[in-house]
PDB file of N, CA and C in Angstrom:
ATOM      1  N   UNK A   1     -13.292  -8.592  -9.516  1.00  0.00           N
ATOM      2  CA  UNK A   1     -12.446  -7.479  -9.076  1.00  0.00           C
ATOM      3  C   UNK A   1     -11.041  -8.021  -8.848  1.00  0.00           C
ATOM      4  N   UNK A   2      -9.825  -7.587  -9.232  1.00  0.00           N
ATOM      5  CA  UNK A   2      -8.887  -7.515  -9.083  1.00  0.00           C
ATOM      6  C   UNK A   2      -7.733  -6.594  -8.839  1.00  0.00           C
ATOM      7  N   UNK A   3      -6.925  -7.157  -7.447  1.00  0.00           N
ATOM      8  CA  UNK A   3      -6.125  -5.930  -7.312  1.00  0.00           C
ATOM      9  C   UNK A   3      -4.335  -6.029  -7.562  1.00  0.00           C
ATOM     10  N   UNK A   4      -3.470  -5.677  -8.409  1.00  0.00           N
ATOM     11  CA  UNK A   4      -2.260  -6.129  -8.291  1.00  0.00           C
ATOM     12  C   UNK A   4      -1.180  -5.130  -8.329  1.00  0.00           C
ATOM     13  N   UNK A   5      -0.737  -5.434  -7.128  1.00  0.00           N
ATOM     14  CA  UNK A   5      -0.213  -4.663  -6.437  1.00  0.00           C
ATOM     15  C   UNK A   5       1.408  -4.794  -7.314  1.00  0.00           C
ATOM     16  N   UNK A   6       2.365  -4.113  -6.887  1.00  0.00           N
ATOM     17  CA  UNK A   6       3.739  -4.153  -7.489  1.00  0.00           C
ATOM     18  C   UNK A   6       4.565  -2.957  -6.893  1.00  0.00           C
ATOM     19  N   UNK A   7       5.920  -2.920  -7.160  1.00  0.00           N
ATOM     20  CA  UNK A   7       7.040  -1.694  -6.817  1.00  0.00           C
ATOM     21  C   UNK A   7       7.832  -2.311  -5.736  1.00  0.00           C
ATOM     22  N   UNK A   8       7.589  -3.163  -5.122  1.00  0.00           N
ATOM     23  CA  UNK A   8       8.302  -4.072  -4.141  1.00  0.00           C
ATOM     24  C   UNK A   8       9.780  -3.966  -4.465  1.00  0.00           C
ATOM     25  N   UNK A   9      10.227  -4.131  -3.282  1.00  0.00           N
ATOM     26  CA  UNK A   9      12.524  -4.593  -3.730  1.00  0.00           C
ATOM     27  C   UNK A   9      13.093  -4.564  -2.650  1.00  0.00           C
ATOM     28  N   UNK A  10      14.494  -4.386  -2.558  1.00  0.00           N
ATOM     29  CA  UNK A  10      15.293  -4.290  -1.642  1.00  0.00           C
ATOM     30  C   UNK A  10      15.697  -2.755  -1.906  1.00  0.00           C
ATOM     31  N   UNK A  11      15.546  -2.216  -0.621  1.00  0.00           N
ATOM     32  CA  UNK A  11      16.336  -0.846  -0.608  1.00  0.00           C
ATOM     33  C   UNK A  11      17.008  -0.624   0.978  1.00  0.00           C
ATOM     34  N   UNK A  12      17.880   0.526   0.888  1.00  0.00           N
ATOM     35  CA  UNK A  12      18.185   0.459   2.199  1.00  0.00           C
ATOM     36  C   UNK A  12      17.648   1.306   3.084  1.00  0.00           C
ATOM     37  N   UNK A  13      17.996   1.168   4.234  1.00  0.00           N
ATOM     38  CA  UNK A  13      17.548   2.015   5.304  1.00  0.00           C
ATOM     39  C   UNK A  13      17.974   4.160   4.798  1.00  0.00           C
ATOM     40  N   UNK A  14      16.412   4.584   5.159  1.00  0.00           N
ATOM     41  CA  UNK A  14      16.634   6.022   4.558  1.00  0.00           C
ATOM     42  C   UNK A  14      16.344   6.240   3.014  1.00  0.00           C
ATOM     43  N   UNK A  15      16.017   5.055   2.552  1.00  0.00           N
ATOM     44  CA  UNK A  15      15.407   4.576   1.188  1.00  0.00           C
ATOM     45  C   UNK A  15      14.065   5.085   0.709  1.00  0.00           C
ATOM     46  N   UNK A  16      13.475   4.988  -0.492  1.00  0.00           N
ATOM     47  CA  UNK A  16      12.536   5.209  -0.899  1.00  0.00           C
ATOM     48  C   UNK A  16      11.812   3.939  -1.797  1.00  0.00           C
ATOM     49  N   UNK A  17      10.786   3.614  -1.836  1.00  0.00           N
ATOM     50  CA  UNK A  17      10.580   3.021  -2.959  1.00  0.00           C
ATOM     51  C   UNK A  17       9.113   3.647  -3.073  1.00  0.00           C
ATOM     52  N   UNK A  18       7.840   3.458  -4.508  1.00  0.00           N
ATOM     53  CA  UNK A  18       6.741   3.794  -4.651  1.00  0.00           C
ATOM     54  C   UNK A  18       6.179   2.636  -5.228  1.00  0.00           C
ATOM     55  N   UNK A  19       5.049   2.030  -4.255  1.00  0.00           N
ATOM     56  CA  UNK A  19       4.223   0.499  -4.882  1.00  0.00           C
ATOM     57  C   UNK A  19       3.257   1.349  -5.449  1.00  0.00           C
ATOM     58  N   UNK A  20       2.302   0.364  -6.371  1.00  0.00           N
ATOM     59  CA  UNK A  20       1.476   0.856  -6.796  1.00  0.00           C
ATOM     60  C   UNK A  20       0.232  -0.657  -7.009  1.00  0.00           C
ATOM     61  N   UNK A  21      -0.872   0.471  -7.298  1.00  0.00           N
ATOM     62  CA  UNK A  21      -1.772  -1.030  -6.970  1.00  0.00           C
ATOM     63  C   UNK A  21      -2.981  -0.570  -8.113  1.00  0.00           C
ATOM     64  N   UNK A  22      -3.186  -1.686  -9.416  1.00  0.00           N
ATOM     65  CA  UNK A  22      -3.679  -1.239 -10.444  1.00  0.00           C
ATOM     66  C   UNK A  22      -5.026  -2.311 -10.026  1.00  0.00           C
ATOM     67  N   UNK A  23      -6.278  -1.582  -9.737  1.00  0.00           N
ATOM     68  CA  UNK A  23      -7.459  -2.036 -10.140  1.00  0.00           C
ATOM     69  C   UNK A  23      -8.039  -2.554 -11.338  1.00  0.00           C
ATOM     70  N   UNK A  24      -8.976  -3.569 -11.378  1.00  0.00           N
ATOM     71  CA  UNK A  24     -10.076  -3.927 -12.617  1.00  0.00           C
ATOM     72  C   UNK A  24     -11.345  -4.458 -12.262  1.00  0.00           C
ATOM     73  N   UNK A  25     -11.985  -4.307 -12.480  1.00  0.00           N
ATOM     74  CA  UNK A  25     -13.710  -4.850 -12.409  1.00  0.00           C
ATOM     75  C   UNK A  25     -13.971  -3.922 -11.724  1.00  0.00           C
ATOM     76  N   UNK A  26     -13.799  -2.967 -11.025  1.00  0.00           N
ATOM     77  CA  UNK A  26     -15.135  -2.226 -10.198  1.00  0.00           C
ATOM     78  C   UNK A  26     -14.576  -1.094 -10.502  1.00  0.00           C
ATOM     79  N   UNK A  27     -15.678   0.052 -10.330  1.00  0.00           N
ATOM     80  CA  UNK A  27     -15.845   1.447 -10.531  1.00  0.00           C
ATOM     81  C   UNK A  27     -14.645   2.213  -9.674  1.00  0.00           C
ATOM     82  N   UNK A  28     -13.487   2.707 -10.093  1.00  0.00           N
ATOM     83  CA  UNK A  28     -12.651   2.667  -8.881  1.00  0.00           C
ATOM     84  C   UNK A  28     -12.303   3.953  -8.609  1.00  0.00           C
ATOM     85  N   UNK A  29     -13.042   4.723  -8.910  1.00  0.00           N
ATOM     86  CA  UNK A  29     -13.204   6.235  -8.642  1.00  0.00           C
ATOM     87  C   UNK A  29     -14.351   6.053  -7.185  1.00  0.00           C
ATOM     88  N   UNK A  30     -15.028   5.160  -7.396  1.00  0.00           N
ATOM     89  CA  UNK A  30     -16.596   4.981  -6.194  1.00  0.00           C
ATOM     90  C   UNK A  30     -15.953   4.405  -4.954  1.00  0.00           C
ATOM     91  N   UNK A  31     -15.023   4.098  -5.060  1.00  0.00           N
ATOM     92  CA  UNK A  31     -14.037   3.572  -3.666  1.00  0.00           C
ATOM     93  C   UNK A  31     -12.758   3.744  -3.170  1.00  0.00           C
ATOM     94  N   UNK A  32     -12.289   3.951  -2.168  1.00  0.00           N
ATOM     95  CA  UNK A  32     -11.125   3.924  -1.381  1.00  0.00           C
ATOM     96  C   UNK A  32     -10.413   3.008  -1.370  1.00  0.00           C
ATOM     97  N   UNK A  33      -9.275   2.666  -1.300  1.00  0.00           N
ATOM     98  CA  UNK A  33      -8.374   1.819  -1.243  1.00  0.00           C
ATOM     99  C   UNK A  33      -7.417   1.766  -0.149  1.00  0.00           C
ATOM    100  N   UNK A  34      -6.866   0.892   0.360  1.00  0.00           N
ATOM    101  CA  UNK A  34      -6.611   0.801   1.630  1.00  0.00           C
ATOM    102  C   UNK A  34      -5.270  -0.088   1.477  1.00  0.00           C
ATOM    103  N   UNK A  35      -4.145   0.570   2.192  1.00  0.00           N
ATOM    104  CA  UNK A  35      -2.790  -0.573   2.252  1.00  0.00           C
ATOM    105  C   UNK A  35      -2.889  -1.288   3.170  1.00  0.00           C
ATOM    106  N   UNK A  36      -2.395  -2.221   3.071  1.00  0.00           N
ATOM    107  CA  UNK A  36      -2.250  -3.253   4.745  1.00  0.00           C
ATOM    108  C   UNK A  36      -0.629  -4.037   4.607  1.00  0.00           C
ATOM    109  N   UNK A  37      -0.117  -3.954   5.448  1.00  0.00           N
ATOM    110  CA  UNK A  37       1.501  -4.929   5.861  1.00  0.00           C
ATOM    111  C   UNK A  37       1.315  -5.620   6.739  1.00  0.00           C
ATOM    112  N   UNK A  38       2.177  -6.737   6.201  1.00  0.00           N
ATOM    113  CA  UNK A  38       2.337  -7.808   7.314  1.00  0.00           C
ATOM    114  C   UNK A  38       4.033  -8.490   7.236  1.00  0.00           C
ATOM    115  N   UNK A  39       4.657  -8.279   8.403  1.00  0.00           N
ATOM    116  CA  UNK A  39       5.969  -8.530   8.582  1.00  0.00           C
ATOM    117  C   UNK A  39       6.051  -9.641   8.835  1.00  0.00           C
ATOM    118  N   UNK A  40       7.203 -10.043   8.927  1.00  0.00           N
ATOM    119  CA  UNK A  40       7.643 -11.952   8.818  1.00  0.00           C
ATOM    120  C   UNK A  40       6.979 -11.337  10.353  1.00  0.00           C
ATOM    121  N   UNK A  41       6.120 -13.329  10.978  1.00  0.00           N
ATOM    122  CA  UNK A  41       6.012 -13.420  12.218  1.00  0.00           C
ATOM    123  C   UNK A  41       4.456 -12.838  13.101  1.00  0.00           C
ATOM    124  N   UNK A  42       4.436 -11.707  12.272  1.00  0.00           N
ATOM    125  CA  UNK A  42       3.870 -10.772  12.775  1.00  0.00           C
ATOM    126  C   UNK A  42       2.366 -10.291  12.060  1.00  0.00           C
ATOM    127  N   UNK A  43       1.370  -9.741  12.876  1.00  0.00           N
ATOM    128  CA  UNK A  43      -0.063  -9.597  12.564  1.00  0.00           C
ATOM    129  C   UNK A  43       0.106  -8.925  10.947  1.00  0.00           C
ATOM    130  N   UNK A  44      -1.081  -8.884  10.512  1.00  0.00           N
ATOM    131  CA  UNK A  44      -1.122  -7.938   9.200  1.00  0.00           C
ATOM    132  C   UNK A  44      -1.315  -6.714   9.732  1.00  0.00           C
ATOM    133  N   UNK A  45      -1.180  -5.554   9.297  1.00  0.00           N
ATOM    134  CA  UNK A  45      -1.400  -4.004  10.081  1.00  0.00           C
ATOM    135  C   UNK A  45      -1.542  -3.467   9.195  1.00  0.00           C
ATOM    136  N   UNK A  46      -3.120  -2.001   9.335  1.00  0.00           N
ATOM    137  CA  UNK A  46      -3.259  -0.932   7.899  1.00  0.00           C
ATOM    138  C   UNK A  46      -2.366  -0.258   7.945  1.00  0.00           C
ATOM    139  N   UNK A  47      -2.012   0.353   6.996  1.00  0.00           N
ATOM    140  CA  UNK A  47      -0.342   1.226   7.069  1.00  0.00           C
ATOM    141  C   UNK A  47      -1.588   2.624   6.749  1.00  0.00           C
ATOM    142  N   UNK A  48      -2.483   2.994   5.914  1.00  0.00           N
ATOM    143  CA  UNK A  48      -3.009   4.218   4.910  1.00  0.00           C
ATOM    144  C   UNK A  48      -4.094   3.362   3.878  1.00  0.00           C
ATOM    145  N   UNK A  49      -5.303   4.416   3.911  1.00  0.00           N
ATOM    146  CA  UNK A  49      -6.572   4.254   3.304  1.00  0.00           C
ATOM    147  C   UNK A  49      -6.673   5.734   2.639  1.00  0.00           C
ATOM    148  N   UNK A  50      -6.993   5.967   1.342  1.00  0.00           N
ATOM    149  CA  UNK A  50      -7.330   6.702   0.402  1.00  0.00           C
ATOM    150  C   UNK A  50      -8.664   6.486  -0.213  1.00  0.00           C
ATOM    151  N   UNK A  51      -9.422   7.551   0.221  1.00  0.00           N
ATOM    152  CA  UNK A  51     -11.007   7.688   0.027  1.00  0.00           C
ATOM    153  C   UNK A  51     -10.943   9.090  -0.367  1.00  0.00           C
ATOM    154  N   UNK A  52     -12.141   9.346   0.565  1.00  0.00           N
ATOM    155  CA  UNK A  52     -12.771  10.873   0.204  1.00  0.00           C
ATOM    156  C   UNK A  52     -11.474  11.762   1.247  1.00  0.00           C
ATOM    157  N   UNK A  53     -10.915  10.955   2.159  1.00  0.00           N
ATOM    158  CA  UNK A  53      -9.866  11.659   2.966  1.00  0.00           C
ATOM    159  C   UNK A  53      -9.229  11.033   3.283  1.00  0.00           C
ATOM    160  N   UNK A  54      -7.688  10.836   3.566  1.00  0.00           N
ATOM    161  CA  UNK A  54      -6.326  10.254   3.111  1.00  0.00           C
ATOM    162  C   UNK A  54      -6.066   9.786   4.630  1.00  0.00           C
ATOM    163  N   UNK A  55      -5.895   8.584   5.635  1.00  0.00           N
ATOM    164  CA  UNK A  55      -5.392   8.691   6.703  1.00  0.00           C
ATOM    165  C   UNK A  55      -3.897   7.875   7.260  1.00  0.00           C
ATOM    166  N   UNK A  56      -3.412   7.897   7.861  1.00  0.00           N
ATOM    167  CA  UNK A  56      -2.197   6.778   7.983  1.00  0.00           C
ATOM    168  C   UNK A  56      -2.390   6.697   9.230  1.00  0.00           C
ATOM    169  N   UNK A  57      -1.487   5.414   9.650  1.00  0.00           N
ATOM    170  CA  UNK A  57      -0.838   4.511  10.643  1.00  0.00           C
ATOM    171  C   UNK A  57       0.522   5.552  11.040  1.00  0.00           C
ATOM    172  N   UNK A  58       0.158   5.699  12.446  1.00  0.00           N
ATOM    173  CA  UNK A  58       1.208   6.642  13.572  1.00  0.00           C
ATOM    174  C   UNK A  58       2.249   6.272  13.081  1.00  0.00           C
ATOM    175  N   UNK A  59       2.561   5.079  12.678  1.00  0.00           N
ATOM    176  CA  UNK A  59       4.456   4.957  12.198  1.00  0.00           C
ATOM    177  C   UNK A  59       4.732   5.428  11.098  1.00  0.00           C
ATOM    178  N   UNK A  60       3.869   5.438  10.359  1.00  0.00           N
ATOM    179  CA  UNK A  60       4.424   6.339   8.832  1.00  0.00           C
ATOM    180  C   UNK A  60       4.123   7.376   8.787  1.00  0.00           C
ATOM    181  N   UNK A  61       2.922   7.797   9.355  1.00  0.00           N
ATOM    182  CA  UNK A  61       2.495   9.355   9.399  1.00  0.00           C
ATOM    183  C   UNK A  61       4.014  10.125   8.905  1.00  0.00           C
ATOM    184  N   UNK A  62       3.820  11.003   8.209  1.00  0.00           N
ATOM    185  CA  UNK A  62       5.003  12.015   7.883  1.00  0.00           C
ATOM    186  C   UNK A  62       6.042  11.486   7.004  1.00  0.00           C
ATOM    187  N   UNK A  63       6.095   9.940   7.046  1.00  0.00           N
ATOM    188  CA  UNK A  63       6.968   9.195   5.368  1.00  0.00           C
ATOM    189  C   UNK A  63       6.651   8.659   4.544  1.00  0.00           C
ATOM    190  N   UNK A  64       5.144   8.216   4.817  1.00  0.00           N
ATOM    191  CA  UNK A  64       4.629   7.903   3.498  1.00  0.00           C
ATOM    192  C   UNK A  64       3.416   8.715   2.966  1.00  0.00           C
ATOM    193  N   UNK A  65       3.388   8.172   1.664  1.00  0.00           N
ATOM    194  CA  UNK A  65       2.291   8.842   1.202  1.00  0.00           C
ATOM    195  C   UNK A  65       1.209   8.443   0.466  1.00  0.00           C
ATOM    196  N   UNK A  66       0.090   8.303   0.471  1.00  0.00           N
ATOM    197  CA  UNK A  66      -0.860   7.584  -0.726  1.00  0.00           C
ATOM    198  C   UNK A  66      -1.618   8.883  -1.935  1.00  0.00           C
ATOM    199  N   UNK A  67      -1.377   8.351  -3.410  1.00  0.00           N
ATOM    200  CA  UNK A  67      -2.103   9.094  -3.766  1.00  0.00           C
ATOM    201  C   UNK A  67      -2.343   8.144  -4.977  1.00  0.00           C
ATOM    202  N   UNK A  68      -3.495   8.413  -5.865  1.00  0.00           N
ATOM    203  CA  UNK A  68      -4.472   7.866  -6.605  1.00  0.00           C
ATOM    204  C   UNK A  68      -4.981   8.335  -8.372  1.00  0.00           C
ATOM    205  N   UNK A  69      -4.630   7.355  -9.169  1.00  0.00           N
ATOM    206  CA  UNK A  69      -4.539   8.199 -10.528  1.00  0.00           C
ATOM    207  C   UNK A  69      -6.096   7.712 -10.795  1.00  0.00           C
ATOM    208  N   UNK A  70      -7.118   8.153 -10.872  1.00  0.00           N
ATOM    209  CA  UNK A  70      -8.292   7.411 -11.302  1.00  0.00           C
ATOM    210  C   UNK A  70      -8.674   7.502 -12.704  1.00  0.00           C
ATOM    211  N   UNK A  71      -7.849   7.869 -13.845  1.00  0.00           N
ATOM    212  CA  UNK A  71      -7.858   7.665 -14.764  1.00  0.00           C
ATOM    213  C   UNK A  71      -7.264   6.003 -15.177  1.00  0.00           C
ATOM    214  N   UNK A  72      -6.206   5.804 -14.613  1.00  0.00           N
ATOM    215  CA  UNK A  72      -5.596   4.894 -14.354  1.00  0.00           C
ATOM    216  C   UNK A  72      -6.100   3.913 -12.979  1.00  0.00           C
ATOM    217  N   UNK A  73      -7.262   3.819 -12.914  1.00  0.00           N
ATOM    218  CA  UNK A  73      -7.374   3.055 -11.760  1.00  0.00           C
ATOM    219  C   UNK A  73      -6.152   2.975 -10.812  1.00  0.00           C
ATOM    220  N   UNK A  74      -6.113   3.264 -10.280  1.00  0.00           N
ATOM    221  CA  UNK A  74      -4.308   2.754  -9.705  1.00  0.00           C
ATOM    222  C   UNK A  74      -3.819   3.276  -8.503  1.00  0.00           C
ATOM    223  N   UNK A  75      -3.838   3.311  -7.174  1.00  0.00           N
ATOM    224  CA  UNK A  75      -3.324   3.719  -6.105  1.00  0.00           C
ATOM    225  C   UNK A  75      -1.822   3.866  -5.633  1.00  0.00           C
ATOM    226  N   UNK A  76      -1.127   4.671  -5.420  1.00  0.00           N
ATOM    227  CA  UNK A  76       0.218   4.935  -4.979  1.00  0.00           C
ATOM    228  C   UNK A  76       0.590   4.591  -3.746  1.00  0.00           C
ATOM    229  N   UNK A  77       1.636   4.112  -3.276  1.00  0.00           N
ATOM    230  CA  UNK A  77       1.923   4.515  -1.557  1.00  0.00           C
ATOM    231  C   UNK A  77       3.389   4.827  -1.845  1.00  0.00           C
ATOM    232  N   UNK A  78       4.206   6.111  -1.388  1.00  0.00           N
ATOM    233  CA  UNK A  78       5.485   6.732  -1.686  1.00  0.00           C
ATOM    234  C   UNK A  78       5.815   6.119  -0.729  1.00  0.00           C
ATOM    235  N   UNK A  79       7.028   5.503  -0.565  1.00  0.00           N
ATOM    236  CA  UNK A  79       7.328   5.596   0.766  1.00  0.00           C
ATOM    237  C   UNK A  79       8.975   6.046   1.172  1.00  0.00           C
ATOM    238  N   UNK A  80       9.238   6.623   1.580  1.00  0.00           N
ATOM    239  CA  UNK A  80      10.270   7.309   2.301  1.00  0.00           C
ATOM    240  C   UNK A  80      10.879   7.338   3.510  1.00  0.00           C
ATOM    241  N   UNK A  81      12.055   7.551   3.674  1.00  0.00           N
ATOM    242  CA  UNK A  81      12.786   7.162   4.846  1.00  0.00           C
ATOM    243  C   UNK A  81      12.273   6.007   5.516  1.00  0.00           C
ATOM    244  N   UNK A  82      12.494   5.102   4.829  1.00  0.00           N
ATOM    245  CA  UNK A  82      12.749   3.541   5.079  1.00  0.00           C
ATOM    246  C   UNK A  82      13.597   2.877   6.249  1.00  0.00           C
ATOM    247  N   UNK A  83      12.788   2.449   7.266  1.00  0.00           N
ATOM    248  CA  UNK A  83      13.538   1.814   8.271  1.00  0.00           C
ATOM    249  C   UNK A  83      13.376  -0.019   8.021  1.00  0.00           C
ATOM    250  N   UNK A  84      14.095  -0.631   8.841  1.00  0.00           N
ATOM    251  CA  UNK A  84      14.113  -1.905   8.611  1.00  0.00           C
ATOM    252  C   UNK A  84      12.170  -2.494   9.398  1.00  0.00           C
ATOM    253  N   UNK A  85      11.819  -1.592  10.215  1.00  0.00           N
ATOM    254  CA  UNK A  85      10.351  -2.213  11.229  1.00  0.00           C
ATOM    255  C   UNK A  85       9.217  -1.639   9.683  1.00  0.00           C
ATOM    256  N   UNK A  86       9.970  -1.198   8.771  1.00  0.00           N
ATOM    257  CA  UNK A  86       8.860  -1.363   7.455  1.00  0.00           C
ATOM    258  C   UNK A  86       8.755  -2.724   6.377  1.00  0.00           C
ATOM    259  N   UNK A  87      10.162  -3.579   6.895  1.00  0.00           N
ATOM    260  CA  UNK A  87       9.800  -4.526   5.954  1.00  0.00           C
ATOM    261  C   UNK A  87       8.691  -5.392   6.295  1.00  0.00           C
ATOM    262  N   UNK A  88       8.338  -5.781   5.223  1.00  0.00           N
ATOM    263  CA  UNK A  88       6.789  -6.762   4.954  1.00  0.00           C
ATOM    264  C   UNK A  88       6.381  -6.854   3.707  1.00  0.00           C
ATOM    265  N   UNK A  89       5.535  -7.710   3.754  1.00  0.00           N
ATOM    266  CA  UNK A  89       4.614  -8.052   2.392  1.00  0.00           C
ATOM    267  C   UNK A  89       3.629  -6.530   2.566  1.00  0.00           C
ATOM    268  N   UNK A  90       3.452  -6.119   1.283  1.00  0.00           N
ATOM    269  CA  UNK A  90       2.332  -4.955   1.331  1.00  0.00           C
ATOM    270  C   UNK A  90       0.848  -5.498   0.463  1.00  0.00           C
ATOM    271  N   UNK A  91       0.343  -5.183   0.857  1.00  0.00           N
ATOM    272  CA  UNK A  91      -1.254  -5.470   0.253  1.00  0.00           C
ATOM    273  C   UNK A  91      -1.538  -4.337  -0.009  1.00  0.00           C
ATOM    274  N   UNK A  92      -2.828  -4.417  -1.020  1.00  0.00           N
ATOM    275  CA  UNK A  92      -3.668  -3.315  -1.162  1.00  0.00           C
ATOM    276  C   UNK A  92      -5.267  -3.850  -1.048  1.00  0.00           C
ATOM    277  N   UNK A  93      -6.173  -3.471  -0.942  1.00  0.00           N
ATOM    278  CA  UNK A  93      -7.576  -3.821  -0.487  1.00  0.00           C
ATOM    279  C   UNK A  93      -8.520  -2.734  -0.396  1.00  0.00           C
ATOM    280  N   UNK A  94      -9.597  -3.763  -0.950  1.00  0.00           N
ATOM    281  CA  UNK A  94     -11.075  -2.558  -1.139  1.00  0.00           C
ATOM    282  C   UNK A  94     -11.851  -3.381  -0.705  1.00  0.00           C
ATOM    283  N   UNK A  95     -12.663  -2.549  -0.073  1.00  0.00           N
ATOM    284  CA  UNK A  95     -14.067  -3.049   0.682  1.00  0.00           C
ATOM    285  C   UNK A  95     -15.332  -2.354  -0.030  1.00  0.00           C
ATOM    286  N   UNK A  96     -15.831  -3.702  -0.579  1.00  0.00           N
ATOM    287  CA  UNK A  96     -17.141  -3.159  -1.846  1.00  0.00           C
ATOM    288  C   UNK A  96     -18.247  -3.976  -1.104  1.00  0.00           C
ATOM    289  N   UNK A  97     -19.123  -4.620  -2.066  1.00  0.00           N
ATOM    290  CA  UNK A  97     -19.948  -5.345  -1.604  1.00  0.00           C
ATOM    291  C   UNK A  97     -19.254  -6.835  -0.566  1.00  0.00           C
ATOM    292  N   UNK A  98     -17.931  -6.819  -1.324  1.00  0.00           N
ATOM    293  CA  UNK A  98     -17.465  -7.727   0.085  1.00  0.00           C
ATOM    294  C   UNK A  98     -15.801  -7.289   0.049  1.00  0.00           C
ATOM    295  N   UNK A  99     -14.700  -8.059   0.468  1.00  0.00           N
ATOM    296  CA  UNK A  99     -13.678  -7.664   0.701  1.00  0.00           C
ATOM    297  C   UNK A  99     -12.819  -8.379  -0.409  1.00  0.00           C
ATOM    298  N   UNK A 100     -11.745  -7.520  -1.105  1.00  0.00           N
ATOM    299  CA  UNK A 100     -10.874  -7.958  -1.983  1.00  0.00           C
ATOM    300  C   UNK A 100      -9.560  -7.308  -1.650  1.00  0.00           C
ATOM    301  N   UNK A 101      -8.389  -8.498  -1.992  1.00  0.00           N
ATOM    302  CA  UNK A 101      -7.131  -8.146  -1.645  1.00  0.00           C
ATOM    303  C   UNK A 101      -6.158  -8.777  -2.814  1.00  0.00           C
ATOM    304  N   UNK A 102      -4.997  -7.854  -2.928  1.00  0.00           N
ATOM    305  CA  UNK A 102      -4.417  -8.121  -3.790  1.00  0.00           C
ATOM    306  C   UNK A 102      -3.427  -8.967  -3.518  1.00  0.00           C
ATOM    307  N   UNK A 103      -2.385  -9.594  -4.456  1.00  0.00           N
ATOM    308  CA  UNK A 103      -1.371 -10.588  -4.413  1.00  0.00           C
ATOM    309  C   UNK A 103      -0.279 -10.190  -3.231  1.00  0.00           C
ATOM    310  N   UNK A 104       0.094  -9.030  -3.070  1.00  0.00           N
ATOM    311  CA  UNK A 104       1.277  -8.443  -2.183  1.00  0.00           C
ATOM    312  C   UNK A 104       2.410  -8.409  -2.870  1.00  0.00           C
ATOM    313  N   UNK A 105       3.034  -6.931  -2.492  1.00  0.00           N
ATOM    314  CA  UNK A 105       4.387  -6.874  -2.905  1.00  0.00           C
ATOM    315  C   UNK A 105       5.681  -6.788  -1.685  1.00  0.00           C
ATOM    316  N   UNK A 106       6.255  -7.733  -1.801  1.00  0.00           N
ATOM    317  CA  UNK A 106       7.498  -7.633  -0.589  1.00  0.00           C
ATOM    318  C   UNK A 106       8.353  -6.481  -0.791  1.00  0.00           C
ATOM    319  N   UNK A 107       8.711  -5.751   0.254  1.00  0.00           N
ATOM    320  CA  UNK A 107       9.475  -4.593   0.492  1.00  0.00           C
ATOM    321  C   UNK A 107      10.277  -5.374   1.758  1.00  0.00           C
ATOM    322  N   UNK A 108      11.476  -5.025   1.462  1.00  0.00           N
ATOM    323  CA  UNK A 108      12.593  -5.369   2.318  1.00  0.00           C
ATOM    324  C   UNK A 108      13.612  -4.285   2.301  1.00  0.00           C
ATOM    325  N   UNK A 109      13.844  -3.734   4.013  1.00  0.00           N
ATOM    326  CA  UNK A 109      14.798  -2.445   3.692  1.00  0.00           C
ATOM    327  C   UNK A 109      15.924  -3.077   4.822  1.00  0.00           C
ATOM    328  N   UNK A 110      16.841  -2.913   4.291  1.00  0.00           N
ATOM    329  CA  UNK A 110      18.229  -3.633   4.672  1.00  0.00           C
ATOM    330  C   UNK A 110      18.888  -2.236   5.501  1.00  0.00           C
ATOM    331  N   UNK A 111      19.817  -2.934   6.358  1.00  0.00           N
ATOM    332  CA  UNK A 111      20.348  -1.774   7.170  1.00  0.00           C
ATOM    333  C   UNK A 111      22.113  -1.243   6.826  1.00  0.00           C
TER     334      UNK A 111
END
C-alpha cells in the first residue's frame, strides 16, 4: 500500500492551496482516509478523516475541506483561508489491516 501525498507550497495568509493524496495497493473505495499535520516543534495532529462521514479538527472546521475521487483513488483536502498556525508537514493515512502513511507534503503560509 502506498500513499503520496502532494499540492504542498508557500502561500500567504488568507490563501488557498488543495493537497491531494493518490492511493495504490488497497481497495480504496473500502476505506477512509485520514489527514494528519505536524508543525515544526510540535505533536502530529488529525486535521479531517473521510469515510462513510466526513469529520474535522475544531480549527479548520468551516476552511477546509476533504473530498474523494474513487475512480481515481485519490483524496482531496481544500484548504482555505490560510493562517500561519496551519503551517506543517501534511500526511495522509489509512488504517487497514495495519497503519500506512504517506511521504508528507509541506504547506507553509507566510504572513
Amino acid at each position: 500500500v502506498q500513499l503520496q501525498a502532494s499540492g504542498g507550497g508557500l502561500v500567504q495568509a488568507g490563501g488557498s492551496l488543495r493537497l491531494s493524496c493518490a492511493v495504490s495497493g488497497i481497495t480504496f473505495r473500502l476505506y477512509g482516509v485520514n489527514w494528519y499535520r505536524q508543525a515544526p516543534g510540535k505533536e502530529r495532529e488529525w486535521v479531517a478523516s473521510s469515510g462513510g462521514t466526513i469529520h474535522y479538527a475544531d480549527s479548520v472546521k468551516g476552511r477546509f475541506a476533504v473530498s474523494r475521487d474513487n475512480a481515481k483513488s485519490t483524496v482531496y483536502l481544500q484548504m482555505n483561508s490560510l493562517n500561519e498556525e496551519d503551517t506543517a508537514v501534511y500526511y495522509c493515512n489509512i488504517r487497514a489491516t495495519k497503519e500506512y502513511w504517506g511521504q508528507g507534503t509541506l504547506v507553509t503560509v507566510s504572513s
